[in-house]
C-alpha atoms as a PDB file:
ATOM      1  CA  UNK A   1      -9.586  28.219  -1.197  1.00  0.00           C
ATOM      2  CA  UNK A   2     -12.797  26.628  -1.228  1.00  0.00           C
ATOM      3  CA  UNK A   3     -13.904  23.884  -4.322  1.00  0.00           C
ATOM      4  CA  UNK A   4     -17.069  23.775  -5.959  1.00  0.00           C
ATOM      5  CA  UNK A   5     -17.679  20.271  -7.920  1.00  0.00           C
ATOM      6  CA  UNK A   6     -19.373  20.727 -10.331  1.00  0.00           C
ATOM      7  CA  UNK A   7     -21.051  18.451 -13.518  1.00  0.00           C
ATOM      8  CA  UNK A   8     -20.919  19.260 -17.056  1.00  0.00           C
ATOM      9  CA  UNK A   9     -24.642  19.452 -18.474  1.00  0.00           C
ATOM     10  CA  UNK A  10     -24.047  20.275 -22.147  1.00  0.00           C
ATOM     11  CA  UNK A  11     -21.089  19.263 -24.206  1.00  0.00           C
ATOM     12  CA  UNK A  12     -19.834  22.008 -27.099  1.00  0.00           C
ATOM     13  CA  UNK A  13     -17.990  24.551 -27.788  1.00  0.00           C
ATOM     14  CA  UNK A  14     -18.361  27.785 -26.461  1.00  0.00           C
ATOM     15  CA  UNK A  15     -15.569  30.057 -28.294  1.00  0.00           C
ATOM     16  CA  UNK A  16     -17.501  33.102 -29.736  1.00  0.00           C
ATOM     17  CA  UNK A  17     -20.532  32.986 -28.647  1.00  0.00           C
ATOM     18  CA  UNK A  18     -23.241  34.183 -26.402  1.00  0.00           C
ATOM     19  CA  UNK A  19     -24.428  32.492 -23.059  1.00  0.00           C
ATOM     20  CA  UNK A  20     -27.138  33.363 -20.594  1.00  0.00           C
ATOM     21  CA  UNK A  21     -28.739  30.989 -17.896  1.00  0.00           C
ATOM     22  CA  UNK A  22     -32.207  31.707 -16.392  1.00  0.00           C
ATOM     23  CA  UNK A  23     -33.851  30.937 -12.621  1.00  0.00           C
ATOM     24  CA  UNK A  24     -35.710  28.210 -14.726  1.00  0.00           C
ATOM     25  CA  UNK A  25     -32.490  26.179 -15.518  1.00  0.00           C
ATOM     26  CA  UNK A  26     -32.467  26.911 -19.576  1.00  0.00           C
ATOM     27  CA  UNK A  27     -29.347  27.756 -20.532  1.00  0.00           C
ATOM     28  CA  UNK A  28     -28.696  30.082 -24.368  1.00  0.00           C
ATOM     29  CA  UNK A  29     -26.125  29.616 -26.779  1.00  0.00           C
ATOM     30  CA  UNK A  30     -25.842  32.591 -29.171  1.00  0.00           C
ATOM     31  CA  UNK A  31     -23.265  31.316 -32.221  1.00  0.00           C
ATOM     32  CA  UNK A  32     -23.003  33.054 -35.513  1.00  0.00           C
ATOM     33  CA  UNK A  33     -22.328  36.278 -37.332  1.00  0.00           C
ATOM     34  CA  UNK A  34     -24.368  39.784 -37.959  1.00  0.00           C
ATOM     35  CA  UNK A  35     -27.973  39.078 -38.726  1.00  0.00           C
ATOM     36  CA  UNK A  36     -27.289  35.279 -39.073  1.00  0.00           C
ATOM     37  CA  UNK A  37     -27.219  34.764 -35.208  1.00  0.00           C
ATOM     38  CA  UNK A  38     -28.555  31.349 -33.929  1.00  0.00           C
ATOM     39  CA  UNK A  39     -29.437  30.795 -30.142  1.00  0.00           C
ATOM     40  CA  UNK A  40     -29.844  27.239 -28.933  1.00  0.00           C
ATOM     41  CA  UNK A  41     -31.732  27.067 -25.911  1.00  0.00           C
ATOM     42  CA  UNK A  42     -31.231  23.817 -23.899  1.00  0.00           C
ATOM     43  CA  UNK A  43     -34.019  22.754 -21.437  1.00  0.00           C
ATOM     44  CA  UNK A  44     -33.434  20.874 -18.311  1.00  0.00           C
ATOM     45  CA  UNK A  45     -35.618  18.028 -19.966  1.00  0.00           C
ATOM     46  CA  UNK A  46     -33.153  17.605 -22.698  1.00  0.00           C
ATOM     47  CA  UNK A  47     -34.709  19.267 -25.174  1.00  0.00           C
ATOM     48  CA  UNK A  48     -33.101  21.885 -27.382  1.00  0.00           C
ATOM     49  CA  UNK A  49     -34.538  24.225 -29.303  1.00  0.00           C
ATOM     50  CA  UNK A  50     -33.328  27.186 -32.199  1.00  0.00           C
ATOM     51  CA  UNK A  51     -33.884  30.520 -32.425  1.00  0.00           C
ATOM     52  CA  UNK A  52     -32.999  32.869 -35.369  1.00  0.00           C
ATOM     53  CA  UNK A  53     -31.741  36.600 -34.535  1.00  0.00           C
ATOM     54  CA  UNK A  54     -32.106  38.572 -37.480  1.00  0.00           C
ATOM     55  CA  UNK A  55     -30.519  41.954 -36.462  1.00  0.00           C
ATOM     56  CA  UNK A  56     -27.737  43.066 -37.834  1.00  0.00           C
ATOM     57  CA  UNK A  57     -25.844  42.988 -34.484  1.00  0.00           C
ATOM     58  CA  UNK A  58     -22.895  40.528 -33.602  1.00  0.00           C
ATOM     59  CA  UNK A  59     -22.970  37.607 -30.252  1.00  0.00           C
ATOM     60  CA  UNK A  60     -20.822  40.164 -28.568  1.00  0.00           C
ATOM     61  CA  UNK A  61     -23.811  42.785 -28.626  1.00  0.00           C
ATOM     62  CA  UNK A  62     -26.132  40.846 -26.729  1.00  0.00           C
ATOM     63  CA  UNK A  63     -26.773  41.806 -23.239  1.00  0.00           C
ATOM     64  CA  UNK A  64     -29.715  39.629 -22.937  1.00  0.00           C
ATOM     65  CA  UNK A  65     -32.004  36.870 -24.717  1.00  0.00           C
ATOM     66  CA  UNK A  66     -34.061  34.950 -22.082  1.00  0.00           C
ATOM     67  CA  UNK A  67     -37.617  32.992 -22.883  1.00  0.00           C
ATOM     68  CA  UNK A  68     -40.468  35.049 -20.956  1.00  0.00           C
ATOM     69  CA  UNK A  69     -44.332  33.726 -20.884  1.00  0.00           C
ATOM     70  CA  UNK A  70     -44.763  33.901 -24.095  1.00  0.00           C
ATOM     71  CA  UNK A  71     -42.065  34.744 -26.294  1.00  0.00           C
ATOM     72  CA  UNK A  72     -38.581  35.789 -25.938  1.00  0.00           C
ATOM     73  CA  UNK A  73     -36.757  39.171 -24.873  1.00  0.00           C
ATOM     74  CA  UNK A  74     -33.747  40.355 -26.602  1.00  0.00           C
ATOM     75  CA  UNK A  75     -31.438  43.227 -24.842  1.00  0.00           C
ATOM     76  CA  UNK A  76     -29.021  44.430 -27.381  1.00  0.00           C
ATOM     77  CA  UNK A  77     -26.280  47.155 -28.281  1.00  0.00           C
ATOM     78  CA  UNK A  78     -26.973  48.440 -31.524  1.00  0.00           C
ATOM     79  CA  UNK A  79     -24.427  51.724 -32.760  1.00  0.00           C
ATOM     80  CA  UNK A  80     -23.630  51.982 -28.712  1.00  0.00           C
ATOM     81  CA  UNK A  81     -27.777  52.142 -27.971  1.00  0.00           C
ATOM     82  CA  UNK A  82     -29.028  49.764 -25.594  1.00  0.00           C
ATOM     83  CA  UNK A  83     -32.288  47.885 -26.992  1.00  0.00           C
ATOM     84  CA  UNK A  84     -35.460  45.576 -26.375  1.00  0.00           C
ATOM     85  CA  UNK A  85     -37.457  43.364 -28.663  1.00  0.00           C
ATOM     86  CA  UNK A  86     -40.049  41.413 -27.100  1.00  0.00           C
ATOM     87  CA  UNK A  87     -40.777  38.304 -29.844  1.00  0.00           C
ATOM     88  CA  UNK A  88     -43.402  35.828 -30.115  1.00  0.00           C
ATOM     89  CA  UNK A  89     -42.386  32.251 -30.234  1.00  0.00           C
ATOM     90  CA  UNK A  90     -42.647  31.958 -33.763  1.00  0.00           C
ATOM     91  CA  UNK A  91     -40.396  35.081 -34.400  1.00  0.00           C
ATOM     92  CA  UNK A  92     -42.470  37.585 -34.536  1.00  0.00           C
ATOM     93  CA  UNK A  93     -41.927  41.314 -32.957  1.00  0.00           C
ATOM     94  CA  UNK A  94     -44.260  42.316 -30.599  1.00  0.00           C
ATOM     95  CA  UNK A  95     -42.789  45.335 -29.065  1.00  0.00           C
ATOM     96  CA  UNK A  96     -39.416  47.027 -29.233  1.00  0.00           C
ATOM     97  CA  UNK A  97     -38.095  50.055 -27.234  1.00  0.00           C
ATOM     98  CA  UNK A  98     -34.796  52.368 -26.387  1.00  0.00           C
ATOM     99  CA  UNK A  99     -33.220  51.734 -22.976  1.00  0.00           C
ATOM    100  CA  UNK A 100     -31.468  54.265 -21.078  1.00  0.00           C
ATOM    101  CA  UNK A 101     -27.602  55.094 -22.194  1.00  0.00           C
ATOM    102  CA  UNK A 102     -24.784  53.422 -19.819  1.00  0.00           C
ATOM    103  CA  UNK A 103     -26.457  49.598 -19.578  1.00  0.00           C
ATOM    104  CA  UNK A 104     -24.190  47.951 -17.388  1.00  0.00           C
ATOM    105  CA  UNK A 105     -26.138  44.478 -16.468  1.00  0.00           C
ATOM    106  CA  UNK A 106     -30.193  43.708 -16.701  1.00  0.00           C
ATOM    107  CA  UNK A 107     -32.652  40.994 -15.182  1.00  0.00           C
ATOM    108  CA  UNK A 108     -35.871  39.613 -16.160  1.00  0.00           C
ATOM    109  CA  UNK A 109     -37.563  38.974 -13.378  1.00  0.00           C
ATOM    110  CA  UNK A 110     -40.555  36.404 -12.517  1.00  0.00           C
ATOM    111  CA  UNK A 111     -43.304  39.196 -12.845  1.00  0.00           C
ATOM    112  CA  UNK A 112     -41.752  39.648 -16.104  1.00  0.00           C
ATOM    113  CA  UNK A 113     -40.050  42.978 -15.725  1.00  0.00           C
ATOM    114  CA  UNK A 114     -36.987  43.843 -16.887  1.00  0.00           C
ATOM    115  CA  UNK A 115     -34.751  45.624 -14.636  1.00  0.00           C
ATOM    116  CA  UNK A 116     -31.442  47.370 -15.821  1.00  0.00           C
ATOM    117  CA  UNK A 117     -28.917  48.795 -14.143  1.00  0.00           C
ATOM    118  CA  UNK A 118     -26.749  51.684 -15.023  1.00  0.00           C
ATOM    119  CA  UNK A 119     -22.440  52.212 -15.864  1.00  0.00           C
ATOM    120  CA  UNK A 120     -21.211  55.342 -14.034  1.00  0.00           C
ATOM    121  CA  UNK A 121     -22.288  56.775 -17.727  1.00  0.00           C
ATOM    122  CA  UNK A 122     -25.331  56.393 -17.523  1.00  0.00           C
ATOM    123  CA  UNK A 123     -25.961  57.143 -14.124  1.00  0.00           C
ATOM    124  CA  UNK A 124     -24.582  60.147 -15.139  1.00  0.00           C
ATOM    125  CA  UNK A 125     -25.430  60.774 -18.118  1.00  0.00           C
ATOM    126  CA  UNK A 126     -27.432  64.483 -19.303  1.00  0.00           C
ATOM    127  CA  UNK A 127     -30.812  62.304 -20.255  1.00  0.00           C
ATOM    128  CA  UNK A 128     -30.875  60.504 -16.787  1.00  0.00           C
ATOM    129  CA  UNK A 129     -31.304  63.907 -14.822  1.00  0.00           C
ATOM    130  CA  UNK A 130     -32.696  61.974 -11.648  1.00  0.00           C
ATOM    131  CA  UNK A 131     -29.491  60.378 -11.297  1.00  0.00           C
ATOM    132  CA  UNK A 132     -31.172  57.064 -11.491  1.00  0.00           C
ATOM    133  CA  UNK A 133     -28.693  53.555 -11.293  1.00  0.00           C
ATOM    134  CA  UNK A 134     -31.263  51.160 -11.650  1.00  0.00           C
ATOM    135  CA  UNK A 135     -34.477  50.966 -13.839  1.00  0.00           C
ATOM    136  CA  UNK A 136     -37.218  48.999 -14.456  1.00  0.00           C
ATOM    137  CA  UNK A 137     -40.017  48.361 -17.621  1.00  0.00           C
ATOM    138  CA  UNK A 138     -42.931  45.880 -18.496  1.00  0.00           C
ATOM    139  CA  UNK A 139     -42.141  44.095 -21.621  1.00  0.00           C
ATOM    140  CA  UNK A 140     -44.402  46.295 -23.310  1.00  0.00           C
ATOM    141  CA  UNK A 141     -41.606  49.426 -22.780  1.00  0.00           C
ATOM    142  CA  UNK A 142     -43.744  51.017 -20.128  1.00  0.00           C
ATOM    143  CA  UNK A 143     -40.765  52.405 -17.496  1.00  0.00           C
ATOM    144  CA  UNK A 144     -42.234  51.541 -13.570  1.00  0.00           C
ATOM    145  CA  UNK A 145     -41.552  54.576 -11.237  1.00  0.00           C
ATOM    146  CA  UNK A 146     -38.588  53.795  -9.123  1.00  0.00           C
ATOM    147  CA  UNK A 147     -36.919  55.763  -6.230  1.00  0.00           C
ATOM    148  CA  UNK A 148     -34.207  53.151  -4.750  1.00  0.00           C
ATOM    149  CA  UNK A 149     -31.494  55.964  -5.107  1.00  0.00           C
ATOM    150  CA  UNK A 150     -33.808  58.200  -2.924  1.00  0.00           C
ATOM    151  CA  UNK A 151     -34.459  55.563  -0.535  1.00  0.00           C
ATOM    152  CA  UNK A 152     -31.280  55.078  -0.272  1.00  0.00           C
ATOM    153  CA  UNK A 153     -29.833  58.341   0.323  1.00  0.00           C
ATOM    154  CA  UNK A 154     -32.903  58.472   2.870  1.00  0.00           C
ATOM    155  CA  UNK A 155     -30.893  55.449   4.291  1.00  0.00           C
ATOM    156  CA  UNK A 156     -27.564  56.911   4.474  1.00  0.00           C
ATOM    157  CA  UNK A 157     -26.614  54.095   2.495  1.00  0.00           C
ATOM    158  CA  UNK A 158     -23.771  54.273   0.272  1.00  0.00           C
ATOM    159  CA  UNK A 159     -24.397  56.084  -3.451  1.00  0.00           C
ATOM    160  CA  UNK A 160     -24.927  54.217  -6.106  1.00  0.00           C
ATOM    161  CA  UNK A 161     -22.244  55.110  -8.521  1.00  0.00           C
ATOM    162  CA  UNK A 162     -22.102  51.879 -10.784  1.00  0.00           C
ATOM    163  CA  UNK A 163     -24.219  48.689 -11.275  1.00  0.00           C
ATOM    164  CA  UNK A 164     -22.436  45.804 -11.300  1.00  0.00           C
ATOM    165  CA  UNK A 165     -25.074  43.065 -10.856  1.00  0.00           C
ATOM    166  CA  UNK A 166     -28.829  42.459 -10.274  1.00  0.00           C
ATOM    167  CA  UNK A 167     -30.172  38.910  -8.820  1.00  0.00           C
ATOM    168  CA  UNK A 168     -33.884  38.261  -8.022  1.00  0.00           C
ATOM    169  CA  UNK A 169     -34.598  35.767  -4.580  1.00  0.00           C
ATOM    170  CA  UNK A 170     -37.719  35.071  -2.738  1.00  0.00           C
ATOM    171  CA  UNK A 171     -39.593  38.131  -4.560  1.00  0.00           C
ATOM    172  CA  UNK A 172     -36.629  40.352  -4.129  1.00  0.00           C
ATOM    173  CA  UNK A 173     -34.306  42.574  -5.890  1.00  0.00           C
ATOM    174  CA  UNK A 174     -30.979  42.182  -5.309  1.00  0.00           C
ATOM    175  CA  UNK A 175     -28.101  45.099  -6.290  1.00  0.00           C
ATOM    176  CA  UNK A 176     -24.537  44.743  -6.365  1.00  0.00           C
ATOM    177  CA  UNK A 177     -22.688  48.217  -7.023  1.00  0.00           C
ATOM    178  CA  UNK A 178     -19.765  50.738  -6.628  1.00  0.00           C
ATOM    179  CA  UNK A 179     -20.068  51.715  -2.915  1.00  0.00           C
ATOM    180  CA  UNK A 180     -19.120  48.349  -1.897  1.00  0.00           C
ATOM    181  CA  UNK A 181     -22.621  47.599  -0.791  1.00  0.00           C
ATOM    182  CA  UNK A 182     -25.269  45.271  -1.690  1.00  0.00           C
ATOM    183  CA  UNK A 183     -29.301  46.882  -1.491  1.00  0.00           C
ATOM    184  CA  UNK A 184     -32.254  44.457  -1.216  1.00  0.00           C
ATOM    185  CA  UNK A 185     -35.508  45.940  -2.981  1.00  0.00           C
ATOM    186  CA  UNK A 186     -38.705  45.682  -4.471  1.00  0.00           C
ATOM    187  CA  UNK A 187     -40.517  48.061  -6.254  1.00  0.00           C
ATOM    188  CA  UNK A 188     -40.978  50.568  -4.054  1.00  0.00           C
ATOM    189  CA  UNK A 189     -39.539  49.462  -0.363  1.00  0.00           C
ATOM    190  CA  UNK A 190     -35.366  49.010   0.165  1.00  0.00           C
ATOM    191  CA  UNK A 191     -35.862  46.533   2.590  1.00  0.00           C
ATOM    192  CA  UNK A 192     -31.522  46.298   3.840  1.00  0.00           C
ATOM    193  CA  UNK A 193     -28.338  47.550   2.594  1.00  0.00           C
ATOM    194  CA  UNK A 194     -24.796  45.736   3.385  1.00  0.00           C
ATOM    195  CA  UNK A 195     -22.019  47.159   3.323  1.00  0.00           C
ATOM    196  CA  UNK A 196     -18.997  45.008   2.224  1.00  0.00           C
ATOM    197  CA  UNK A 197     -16.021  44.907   4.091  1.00  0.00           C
ATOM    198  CA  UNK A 198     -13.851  43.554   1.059  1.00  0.00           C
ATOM    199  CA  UNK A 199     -13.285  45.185  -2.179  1.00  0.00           C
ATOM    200  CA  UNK A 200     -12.584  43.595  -5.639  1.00  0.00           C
ATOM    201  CA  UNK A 201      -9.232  42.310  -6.079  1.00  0.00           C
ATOM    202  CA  UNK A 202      -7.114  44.946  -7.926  1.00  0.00           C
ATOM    203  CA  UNK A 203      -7.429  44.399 -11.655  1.00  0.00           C
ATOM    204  CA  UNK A 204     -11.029  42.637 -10.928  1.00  0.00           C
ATOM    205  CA  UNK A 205     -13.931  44.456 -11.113  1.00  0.00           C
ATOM    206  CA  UNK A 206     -17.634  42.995  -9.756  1.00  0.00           C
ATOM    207  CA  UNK A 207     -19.646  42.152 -12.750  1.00  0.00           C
ATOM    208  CA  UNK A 208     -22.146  39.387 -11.237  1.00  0.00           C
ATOM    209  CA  UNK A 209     -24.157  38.743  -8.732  1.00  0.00           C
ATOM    210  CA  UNK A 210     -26.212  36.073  -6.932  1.00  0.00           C
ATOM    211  CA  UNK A 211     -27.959  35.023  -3.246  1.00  0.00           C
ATOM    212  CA  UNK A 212     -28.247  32.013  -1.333  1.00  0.00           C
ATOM    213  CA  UNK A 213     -28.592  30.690   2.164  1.00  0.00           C
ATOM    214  CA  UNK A 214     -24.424  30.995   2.393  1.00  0.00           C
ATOM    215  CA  UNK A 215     -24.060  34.288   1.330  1.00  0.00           C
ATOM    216  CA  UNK A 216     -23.791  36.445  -1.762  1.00  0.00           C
ATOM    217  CA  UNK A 217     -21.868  35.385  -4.809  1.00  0.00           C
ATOM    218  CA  UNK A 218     -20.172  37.388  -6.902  1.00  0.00           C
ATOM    219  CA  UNK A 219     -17.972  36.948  -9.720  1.00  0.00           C
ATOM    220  CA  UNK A 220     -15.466  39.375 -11.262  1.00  0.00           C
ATOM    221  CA  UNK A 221     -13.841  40.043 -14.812  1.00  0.00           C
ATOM    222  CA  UNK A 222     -10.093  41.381 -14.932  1.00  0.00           C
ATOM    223  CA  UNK A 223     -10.003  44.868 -15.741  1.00  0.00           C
ATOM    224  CA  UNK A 224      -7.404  45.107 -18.149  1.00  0.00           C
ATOM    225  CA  UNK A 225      -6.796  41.536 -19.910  1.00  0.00           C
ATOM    226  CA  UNK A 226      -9.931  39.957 -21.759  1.00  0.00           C
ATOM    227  CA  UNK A 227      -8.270  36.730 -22.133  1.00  0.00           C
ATOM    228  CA  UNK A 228      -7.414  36.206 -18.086  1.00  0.00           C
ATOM    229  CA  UNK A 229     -10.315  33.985 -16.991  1.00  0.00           C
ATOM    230  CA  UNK A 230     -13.102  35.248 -14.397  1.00  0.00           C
ATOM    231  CA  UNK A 231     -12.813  34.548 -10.550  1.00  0.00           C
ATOM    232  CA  UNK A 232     -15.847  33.374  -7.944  1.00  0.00           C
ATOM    233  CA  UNK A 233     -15.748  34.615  -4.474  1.00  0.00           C
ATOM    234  CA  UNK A 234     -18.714  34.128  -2.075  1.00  0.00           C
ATOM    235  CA  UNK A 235     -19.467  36.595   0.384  1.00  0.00           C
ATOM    236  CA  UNK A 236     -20.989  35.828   4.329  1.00  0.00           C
ATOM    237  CA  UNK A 237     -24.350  37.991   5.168  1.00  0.00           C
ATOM    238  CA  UNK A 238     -22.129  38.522   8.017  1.00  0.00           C
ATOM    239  CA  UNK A 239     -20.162  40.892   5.851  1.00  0.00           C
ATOM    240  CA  UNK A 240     -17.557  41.681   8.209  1.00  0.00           C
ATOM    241  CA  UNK A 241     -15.595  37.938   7.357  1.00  0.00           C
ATOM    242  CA  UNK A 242     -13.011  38.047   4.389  1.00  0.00           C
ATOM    243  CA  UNK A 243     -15.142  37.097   1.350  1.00  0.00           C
ATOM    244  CA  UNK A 244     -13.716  33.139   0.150  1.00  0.00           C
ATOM    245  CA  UNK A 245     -12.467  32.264  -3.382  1.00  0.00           C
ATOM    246  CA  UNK A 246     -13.654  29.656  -4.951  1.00  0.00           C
ATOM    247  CA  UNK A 247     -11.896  27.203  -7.589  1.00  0.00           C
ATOM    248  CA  UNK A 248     -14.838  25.758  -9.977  1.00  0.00           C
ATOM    249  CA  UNK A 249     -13.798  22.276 -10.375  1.00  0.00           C
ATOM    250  CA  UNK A 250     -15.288  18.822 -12.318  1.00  0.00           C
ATOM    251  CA  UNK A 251     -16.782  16.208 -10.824  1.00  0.00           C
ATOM    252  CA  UNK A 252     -13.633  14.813  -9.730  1.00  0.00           C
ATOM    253  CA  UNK A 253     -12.387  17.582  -8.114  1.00  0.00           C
ATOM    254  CA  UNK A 254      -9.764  19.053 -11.255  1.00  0.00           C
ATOM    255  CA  UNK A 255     -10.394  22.670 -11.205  1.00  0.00           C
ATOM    256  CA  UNK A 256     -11.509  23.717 -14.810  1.00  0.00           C
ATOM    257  CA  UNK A 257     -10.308  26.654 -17.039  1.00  0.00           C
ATOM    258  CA  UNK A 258     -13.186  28.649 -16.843  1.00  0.00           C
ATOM    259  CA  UNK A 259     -14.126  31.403 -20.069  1.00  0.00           C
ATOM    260  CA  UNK A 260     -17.267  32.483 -18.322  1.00  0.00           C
ATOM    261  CA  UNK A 261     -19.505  32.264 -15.048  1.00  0.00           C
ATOM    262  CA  UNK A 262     -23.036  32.855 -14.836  1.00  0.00           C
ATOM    263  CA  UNK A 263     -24.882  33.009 -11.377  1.00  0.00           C
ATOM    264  CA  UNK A 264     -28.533  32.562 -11.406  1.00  0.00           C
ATOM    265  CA  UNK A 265     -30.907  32.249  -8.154  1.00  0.00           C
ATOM    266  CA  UNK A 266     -30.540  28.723  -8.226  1.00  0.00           C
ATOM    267  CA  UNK A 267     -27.053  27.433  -9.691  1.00  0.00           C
ATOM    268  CA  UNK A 268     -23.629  28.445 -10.623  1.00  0.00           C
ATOM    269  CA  UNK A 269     -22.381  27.599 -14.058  1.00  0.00           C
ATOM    270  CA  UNK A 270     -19.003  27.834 -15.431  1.00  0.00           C
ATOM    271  CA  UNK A 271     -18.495  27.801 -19.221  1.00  0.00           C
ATOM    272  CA  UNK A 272     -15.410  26.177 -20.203  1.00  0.00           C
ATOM    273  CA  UNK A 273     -13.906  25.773 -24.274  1.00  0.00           C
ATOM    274  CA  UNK A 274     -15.745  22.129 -24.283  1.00  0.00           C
ATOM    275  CA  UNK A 275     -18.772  23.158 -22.445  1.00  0.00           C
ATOM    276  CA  UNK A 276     -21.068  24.158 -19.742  1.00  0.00           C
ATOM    277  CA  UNK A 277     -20.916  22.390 -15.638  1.00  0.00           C
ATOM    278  CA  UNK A 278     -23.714  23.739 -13.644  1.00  0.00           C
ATOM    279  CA  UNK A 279     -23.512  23.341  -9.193  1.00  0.00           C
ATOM    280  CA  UNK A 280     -26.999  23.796  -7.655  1.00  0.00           C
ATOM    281  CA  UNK A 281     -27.287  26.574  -4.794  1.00  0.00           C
ATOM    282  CA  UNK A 282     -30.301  27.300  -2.213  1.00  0.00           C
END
């Protein structure tokens, strides 16, 4: 089993709460109860800054709140419908809109779309007639035409049955999903499709997804038990090797208790009780 070191960046605690980490190193801190929801966002120059959410939604609801050019996007549950407000920096609303039902994972790309990808629900689902497992909108709501299902069945690449991840690298999309497969994309070209030769551990199901020079990186969520902690594995481009575990460790090489993992195109960070350690990746 393979050890990543790793060094703690931000020193709290992370019990009940939200966190997200974006391609430009910021990482969110969502603490706080319905419509009294306060997200920290901590820049890689030290600076930390405060953001009120006003909805009437709890930390758990929030799928995603990253900072775009000018503002901030929120992805939410709200009475089991996925949502998007767009907000200026000083608070304001700019745009809001419904997203499709069965959300399973989303991605705000550097062009500033959003892409989300679809549950077996959703996919689906009687208002998603196409079928489609992955979709993508301009941060005004406008929905981009997309036909990677189409290009993939065109492929004879495995069905997409469920989204488990989405990862942007070098101007490309990057899906994870049921199928045991991984499709690179952009917005109109699937440019390769791997096919993995290892499934999830049983009780673990996929739920992340990253790329780097090494190989994909995944990580996974038990199944059944909230409260068992998530696993990293990191899978070869030569996807015929056993993907490797790895053990997120400190800086000294003691393997932490990790609550959450969250793989971005540049760095792996673990979220412990007393904090966040981040590991750089190319």
């Amino acid at each position: 089993m393979k050890k990543l070191k790793m060094n703690k960046i931000i020193n709290t605690k992370t019990q009940d709460c939200f966190i997200h980490a974006d391609a430009q190193e910021r990482v969110y801190i969502g603490k706080g109860g319905k419509g009294d929801i306060t997200v920290s966002i901590f820049d890689p120059s030290g600076e930390v800054r405060d953001f009120k959410v006003k909805e009437q939604i709890a930390y758990s609801d929030i799928l995603l709140f990253q900072q775009c050019a000018d503002g901030y996007v929120l992805v939410y549950y709200e009475s089991y419908e996925p949502k998007v407000k767009v907000f200026s920096e000083e608070g304001r609303v700019k745009t809001s809109f419904c997203l499709p039902s069965g959300v399973s994972c989303c991605l705000l790309d550097e062009k500033q779309h959003l892409w989300v990808g679809l549950c077996d629900e959703g996919i689906y689902h009687d208002e998603n007639p196409n079928g489609q497992s992955v979709w993508c909108f301009t941060l005004d709501g406008k929905q981009k035409e997309m036909y990677i299902d189409r290009k993939l069945e065109e492929m004879d690449a495995p069905a997409v049955d469920e989204c488990y991840g989405l990862a942007e690298k070098n101007g490309l999309i990057y899906m994870l999903y049921y199928g045991d497969a991984v499709a690179a994309f952009d917005e109109s070209v699937v440019r390769r499709v791997w096919i993995l030769s290892d499934e999830a551990p049983k009780s673990e199901a996929y739920d992340q997804l990253t790329v780097s020079k090494e190989g994909f990186w995944v990580g996974t969520v038990n199944c059944y038990r909230a409260d068992l902690k998530p696993s990293l594995y990191l899978i070869s481009t030569d996807v015929s090797q056993e993907m490797e575990e790895i053990t997120c460790c400190d800086s000294n090489g003691v393997a932490l208790d990790v609550q959450q993992l969250k793989l971005t195109s540049n760095a792996v960070y673990a979220v412990t009780s007393s904090g966040v350690y981040k590991q750089d990746i190319q």
